[in-house]
PDB file of N, CA and C in Angstrom:
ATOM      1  N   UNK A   1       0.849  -1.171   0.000  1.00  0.00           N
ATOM      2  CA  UNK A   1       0.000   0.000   0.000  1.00  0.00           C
ATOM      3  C   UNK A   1       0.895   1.235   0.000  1.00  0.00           C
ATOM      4  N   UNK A   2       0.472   2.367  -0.809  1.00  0.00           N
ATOM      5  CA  UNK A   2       1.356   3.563  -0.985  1.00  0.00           C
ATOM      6  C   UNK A   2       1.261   4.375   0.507  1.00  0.00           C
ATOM      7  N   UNK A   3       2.406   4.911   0.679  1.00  0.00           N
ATOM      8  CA  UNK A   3       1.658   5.585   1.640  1.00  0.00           C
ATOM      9  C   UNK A   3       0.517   6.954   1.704  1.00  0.00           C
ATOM     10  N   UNK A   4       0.411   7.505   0.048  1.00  0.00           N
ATOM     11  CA  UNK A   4      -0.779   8.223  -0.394  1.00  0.00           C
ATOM     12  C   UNK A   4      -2.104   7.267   0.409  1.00  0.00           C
ATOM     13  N   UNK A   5      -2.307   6.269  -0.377  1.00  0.00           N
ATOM     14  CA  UNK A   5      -3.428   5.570   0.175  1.00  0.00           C
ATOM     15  C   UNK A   5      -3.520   4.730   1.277  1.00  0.00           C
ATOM     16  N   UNK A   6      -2.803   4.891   2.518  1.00  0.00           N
ATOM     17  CA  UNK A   6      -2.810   4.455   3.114  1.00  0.00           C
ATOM     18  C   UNK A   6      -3.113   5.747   4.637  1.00  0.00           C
ATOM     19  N   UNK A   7      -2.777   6.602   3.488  1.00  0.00           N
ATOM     20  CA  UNK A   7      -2.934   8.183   4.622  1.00  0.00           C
ATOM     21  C   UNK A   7      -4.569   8.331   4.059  1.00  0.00           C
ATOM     22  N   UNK A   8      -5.180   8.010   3.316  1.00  0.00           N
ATOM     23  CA  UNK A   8      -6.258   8.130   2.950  1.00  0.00           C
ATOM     24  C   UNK A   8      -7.270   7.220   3.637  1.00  0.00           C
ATOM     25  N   UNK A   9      -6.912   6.602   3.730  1.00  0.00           N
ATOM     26  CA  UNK A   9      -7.596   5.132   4.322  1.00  0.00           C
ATOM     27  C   UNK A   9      -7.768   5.454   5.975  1.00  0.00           C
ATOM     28  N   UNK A  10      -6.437   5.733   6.263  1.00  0.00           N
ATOM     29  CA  UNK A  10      -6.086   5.840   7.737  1.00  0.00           C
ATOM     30  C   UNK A  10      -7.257   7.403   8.404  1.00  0.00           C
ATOM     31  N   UNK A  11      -7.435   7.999   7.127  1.00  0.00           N
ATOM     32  CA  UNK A  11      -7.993   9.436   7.489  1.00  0.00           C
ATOM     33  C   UNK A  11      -6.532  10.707   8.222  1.00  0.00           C
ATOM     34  N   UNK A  12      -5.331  10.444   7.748  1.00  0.00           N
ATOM     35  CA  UNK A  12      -4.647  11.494   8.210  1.00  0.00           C
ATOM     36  C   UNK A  12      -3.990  11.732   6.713  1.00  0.00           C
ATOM     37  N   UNK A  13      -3.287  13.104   7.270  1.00  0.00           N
ATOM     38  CA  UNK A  13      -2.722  13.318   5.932  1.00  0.00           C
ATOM     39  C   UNK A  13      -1.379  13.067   5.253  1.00  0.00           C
ATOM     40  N   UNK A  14      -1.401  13.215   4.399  1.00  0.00           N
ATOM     41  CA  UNK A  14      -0.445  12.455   3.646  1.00  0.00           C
ATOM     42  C   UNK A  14       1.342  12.788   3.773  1.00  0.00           C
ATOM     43  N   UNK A  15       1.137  14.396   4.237  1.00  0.00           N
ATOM     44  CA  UNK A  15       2.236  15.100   4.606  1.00  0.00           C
ATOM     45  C   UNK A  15       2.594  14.020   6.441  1.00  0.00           C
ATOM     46  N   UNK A  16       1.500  14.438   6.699  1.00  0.00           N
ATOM     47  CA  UNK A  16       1.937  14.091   8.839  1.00  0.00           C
ATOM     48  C   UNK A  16       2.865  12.344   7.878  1.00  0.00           C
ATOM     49  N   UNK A  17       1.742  11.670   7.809  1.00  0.00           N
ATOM     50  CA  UNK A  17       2.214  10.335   7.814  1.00  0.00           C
ATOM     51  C   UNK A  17       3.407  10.367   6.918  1.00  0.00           C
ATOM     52  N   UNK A  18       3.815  10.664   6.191  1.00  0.00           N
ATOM     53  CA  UNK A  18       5.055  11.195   5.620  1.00  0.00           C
ATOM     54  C   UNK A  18       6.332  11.362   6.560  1.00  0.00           C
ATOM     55  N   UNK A  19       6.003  12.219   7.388  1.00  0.00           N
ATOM     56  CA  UNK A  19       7.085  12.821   8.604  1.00  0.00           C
ATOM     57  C   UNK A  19       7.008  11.556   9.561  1.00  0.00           C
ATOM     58  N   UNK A  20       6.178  10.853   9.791  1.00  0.00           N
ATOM     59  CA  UNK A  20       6.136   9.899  10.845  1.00  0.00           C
ATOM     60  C   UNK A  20       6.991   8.531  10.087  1.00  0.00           C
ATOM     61  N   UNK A  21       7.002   7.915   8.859  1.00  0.00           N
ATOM     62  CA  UNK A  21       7.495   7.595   8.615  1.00  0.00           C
ATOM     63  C   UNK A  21       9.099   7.736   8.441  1.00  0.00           C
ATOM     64  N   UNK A  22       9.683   9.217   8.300  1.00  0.00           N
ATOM     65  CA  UNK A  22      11.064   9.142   8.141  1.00  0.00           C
ATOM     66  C   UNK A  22      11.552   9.297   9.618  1.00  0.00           C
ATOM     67  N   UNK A  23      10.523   9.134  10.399  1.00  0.00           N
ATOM     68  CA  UNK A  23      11.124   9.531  12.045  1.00  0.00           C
ATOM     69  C   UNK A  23      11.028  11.214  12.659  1.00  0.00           C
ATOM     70  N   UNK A  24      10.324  11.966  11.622  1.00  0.00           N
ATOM     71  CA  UNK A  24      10.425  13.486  12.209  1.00  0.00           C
ATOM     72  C   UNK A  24       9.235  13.650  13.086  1.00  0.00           C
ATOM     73  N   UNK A  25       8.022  12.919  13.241  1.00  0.00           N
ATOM     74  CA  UNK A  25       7.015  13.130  14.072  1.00  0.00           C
ATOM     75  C   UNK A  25       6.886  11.645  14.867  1.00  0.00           C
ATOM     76  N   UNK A  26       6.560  11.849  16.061  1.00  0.00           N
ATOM     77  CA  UNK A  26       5.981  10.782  16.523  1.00  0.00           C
ATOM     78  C   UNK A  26       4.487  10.644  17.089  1.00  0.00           C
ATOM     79  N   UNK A  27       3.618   9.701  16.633  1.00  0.00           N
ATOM     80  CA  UNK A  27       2.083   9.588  16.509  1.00  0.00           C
ATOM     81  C   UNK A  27       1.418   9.261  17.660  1.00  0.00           C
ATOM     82  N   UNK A  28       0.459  10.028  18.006  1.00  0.00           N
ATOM     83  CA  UNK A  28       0.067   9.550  19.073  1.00  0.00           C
ATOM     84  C   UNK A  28      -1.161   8.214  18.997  1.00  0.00           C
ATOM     85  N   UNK A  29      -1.164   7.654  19.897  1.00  0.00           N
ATOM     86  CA  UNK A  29      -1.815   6.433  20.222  1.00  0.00           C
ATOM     87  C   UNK A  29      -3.524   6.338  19.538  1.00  0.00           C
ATOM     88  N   UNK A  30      -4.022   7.265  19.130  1.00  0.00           N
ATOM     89  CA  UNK A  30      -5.432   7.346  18.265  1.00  0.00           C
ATOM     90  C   UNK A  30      -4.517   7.334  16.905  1.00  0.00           C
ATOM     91  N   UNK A  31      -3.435   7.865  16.641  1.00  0.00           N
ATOM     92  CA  UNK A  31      -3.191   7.851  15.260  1.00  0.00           C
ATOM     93  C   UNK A  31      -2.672   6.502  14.600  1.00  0.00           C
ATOM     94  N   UNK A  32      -2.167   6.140  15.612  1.00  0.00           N
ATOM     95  CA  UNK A  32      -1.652   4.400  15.582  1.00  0.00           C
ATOM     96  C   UNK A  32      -2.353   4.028  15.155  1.00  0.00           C
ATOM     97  N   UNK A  33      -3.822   3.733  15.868  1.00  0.00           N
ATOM     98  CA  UNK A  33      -5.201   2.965  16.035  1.00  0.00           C
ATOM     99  C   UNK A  33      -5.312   3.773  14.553  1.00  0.00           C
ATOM    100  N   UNK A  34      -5.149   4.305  14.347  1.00  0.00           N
ATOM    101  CA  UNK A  34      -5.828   4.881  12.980  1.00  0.00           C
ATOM    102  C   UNK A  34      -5.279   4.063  11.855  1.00  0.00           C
ATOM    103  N   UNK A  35      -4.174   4.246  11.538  1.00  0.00           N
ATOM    104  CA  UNK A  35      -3.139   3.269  10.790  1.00  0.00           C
ATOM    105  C   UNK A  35      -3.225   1.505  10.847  1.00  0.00           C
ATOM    106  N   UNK A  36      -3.320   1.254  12.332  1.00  0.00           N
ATOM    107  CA  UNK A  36      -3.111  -0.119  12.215  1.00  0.00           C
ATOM    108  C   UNK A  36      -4.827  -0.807  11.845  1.00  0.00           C
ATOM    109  N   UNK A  37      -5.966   0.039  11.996  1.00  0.00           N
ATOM    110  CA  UNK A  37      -6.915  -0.463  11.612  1.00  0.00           C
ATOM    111  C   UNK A  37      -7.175  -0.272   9.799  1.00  0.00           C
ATOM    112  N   UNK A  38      -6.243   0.423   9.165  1.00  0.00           N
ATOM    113  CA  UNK A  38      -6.188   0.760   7.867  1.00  0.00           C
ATOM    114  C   UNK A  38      -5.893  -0.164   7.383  1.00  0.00           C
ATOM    115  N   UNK A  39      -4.638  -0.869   7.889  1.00  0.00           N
ATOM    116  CA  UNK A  39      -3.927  -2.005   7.816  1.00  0.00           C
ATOM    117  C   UNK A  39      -4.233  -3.150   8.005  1.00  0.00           C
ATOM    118  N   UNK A  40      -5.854  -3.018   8.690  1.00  0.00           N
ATOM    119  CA  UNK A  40      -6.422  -4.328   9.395  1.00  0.00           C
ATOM    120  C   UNK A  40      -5.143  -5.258  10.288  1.00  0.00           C
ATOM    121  N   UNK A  41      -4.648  -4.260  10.813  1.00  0.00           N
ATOM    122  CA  UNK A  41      -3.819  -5.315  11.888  1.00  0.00           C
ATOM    123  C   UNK A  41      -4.250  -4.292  13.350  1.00  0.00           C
ATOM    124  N   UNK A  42      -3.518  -5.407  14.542  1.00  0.00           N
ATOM    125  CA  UNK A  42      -3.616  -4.804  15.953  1.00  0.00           C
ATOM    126  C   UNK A  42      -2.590  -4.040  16.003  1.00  0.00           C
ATOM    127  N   UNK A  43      -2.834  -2.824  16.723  1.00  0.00           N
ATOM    128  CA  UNK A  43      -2.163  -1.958  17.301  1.00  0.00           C
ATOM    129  C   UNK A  43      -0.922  -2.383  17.857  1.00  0.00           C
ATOM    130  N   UNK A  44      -0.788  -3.634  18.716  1.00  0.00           N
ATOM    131  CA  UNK A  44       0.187  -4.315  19.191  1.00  0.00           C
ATOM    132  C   UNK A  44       0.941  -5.187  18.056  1.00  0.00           C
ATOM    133  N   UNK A  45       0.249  -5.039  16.720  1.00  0.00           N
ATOM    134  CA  UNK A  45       1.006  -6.015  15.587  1.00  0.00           C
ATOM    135  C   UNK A  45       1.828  -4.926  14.991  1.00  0.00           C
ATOM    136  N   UNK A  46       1.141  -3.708  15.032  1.00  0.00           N
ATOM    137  CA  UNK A  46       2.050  -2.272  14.380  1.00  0.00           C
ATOM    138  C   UNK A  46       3.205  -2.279  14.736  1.00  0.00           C
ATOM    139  N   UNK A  47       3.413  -2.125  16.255  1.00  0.00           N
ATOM    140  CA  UNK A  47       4.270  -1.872  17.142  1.00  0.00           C
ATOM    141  C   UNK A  47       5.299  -3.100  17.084  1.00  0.00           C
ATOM    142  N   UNK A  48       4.867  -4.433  17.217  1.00  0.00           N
ATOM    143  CA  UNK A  48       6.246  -5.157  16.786  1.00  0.00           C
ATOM    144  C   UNK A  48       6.612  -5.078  15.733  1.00  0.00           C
ATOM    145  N   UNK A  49       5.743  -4.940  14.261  1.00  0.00           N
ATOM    146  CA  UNK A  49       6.702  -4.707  13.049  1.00  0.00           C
ATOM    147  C   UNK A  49       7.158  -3.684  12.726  1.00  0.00           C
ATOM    148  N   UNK A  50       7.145  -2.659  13.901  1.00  0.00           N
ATOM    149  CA  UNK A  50       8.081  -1.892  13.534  1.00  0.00           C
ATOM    150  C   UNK A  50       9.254  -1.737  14.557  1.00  0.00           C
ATOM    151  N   UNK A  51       9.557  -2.693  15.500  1.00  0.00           N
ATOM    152  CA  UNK A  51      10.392  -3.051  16.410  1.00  0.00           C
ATOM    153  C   UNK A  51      10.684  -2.519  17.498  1.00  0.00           C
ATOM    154  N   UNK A  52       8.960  -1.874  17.924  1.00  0.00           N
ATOM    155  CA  UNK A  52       9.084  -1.274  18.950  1.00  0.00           C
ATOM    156  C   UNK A  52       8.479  -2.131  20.343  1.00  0.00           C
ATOM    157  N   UNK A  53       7.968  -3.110  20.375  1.00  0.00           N
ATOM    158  CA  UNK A  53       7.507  -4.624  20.867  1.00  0.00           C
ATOM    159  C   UNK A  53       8.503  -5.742  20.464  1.00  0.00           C
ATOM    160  N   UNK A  54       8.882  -6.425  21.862  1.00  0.00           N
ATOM    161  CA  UNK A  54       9.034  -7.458  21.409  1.00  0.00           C
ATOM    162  C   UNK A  54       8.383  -8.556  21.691  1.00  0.00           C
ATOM    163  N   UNK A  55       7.573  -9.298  20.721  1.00  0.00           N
ATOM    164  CA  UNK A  55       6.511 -10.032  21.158  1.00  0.00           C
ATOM    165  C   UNK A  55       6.714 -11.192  22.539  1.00  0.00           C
ATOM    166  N   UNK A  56       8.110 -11.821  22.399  1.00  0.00           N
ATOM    167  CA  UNK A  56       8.151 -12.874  23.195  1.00  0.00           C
ATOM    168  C   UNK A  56       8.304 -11.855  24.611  1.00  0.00           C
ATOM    169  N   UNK A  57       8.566 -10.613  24.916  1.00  0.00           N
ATOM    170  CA  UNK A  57       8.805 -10.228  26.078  1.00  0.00           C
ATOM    171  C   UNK A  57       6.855  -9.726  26.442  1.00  0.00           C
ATOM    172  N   UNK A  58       6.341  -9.443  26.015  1.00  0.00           N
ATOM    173  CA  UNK A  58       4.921  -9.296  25.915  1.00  0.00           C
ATOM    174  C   UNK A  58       4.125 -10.838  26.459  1.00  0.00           C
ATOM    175  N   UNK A  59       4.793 -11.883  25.749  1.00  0.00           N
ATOM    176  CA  UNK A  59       4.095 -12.916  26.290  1.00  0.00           C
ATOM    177  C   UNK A  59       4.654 -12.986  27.609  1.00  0.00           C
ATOM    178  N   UNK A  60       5.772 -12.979  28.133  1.00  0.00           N
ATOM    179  CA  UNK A  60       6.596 -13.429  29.313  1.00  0.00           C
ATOM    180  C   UNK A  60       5.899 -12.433  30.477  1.00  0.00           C
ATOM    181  N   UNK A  61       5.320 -11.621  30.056  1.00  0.00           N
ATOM    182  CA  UNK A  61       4.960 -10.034  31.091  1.00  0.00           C
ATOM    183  C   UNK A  61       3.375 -11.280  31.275  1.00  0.00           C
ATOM    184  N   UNK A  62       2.311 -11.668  30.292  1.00  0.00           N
ATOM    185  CA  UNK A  62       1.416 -12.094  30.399  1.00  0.00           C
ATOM    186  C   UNK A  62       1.893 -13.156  31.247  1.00  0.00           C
ATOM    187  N   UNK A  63       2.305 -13.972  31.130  1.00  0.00           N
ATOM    188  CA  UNK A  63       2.116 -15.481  31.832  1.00  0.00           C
ATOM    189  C   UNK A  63       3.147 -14.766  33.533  1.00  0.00           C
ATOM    190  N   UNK A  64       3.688 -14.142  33.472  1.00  0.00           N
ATOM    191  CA  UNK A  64       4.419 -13.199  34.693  1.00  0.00           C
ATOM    192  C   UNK A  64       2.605 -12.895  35.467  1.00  0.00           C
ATOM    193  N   UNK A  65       2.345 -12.278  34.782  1.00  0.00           N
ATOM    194  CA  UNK A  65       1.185 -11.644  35.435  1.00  0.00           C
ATOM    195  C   UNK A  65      -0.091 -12.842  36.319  1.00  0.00           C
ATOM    196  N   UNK A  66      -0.340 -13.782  35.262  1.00  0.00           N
ATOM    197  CA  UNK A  66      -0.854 -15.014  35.564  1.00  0.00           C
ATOM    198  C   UNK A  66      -0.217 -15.277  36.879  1.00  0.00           C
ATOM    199  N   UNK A  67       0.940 -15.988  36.870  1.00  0.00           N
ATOM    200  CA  UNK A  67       1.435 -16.637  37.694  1.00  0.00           C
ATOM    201  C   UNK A  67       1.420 -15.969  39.157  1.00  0.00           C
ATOM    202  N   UNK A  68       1.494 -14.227  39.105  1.00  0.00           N
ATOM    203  CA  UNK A  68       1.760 -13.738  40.140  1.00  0.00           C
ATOM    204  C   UNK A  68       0.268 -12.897  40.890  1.00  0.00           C
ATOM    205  N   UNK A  69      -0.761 -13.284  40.434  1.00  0.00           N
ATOM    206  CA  UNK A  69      -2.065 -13.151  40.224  1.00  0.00           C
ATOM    207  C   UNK A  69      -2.657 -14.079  41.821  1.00  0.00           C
ATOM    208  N   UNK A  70      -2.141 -12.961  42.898  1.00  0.00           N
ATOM    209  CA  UNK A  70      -3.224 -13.901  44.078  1.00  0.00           C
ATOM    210  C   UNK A  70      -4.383 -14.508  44.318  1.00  0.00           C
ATOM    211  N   UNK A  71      -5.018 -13.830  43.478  1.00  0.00           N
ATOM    212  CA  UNK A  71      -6.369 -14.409  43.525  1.00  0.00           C
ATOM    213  C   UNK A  71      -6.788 -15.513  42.516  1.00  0.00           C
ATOM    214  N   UNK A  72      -5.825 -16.207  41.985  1.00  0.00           N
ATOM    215  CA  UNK A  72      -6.075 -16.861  41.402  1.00  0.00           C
ATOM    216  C   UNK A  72      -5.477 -18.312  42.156  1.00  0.00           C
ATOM    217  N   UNK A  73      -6.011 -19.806  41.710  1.00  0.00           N
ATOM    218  CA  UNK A  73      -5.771 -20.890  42.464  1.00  0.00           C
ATOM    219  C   UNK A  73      -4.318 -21.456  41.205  1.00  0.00           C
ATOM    220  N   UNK A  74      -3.978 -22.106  41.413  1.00  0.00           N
ATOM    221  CA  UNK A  74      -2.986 -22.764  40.566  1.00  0.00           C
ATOM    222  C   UNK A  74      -3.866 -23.404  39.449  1.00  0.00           C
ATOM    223  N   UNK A  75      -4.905 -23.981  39.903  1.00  0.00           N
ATOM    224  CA  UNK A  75      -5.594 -24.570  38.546  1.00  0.00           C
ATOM    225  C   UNK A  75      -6.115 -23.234  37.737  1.00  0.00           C
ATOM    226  N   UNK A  76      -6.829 -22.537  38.276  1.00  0.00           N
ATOM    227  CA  UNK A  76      -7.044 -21.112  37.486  1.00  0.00           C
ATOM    228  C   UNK A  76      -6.084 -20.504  36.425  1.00  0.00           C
ATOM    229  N   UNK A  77      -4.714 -20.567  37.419  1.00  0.00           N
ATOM    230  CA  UNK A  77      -3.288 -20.037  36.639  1.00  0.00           C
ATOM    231  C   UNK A  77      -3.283 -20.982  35.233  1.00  0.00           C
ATOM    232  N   UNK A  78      -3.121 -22.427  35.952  1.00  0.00           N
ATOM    233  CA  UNK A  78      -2.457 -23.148  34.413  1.00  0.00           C
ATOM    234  C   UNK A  78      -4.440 -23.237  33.770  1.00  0.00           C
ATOM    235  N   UNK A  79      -5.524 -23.460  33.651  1.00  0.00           N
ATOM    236  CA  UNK A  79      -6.159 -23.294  32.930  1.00  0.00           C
ATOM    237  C   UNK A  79      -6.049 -21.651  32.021  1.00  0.00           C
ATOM    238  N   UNK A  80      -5.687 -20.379  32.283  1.00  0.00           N
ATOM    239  CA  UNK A  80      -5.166 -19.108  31.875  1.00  0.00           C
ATOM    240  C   UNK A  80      -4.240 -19.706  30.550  1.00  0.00           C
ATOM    241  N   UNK A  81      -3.446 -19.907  31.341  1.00  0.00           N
ATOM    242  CA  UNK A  81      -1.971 -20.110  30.480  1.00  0.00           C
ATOM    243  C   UNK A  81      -2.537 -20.914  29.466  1.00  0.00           C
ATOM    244  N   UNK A  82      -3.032 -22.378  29.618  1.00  0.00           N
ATOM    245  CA  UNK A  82      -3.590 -22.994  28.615  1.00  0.00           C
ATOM    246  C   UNK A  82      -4.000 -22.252  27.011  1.00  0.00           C
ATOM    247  N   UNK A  83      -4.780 -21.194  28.134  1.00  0.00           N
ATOM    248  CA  UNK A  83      -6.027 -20.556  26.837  1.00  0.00           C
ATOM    249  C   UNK A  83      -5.381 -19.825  26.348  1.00  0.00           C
ATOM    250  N   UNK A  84      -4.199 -18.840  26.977  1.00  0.00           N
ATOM    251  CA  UNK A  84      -3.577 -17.807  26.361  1.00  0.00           C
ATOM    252  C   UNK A  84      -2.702 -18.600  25.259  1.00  0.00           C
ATOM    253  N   UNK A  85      -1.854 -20.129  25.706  1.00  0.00           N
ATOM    254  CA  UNK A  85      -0.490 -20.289  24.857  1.00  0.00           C
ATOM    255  C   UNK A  85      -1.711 -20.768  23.341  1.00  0.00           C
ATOM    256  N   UNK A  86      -2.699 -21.001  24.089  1.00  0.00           N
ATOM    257  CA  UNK A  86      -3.434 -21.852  22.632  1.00  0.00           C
ATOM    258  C   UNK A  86      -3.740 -20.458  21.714  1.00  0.00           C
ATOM    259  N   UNK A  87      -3.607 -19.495  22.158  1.00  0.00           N
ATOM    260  CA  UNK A  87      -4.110 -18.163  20.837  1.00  0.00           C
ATOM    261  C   UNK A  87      -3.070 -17.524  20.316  1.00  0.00           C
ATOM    262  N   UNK A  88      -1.547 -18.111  21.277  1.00  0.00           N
ATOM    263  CA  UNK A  88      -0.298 -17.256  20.614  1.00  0.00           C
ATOM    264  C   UNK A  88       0.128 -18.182  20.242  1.00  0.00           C
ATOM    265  N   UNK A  89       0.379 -19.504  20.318  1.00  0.00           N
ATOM    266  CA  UNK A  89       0.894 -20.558  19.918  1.00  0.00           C
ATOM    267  C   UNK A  89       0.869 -20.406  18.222  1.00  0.00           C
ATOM    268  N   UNK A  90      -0.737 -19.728  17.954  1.00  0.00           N
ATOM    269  CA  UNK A  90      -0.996 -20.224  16.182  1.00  0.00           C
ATOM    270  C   UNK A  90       0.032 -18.858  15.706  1.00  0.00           C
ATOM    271  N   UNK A  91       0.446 -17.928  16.668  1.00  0.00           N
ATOM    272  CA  UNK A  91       0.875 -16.640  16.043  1.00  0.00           C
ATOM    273  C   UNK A  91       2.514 -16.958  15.617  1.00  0.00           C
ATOM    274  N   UNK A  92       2.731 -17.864  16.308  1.00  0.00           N
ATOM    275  CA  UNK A  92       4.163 -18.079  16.332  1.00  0.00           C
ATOM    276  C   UNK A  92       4.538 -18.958  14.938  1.00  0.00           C
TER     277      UNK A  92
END
């Protein structure tokens, strides 16, 4: 996709997204969402392909969080983990 039509799509203009691309502006978080739904990807898919995420540290923060989650029982934890590795598993 050009980035003409992709500033079109996104609804910003063609100049901003221009500057954001060579690194002279940085976008704020509605403009992201603006772009990455242009793109039909997640906001969080933007952000790792452009190497500002790194996905495996994103998963490690999730299953971190699980694990350290008081209110949860150990079967709770590993049924979590289950469901989460089964939706990133296909991403990998």
């Amino acid at each position: 996709m050009s980035v003409r039509r992709l500033a079109e799509v996104a609804g910003v203009s063609n100049p901003y997204l221009s500057q954001i691309e060579r690194g002279l502006r940085k976008p704020s978080a509605e403009i992201l969402q603006q772009i990455a739904k242009a793109l039909q990807i997640s906001a969080e898919t933007l952000y790792e392909r452009a190497g500002f995420l790194n996905p495996d540290a994103n998963a490690r923060g999730v299953r971190e969080a699980i694990a350290n989650d008081p209110l949860l029982s150990p079967e709770q934890q590993q049924a979590l983990l289950n469901v989460y590795e089964s939706f990133v598993g296909s991403r990998r």
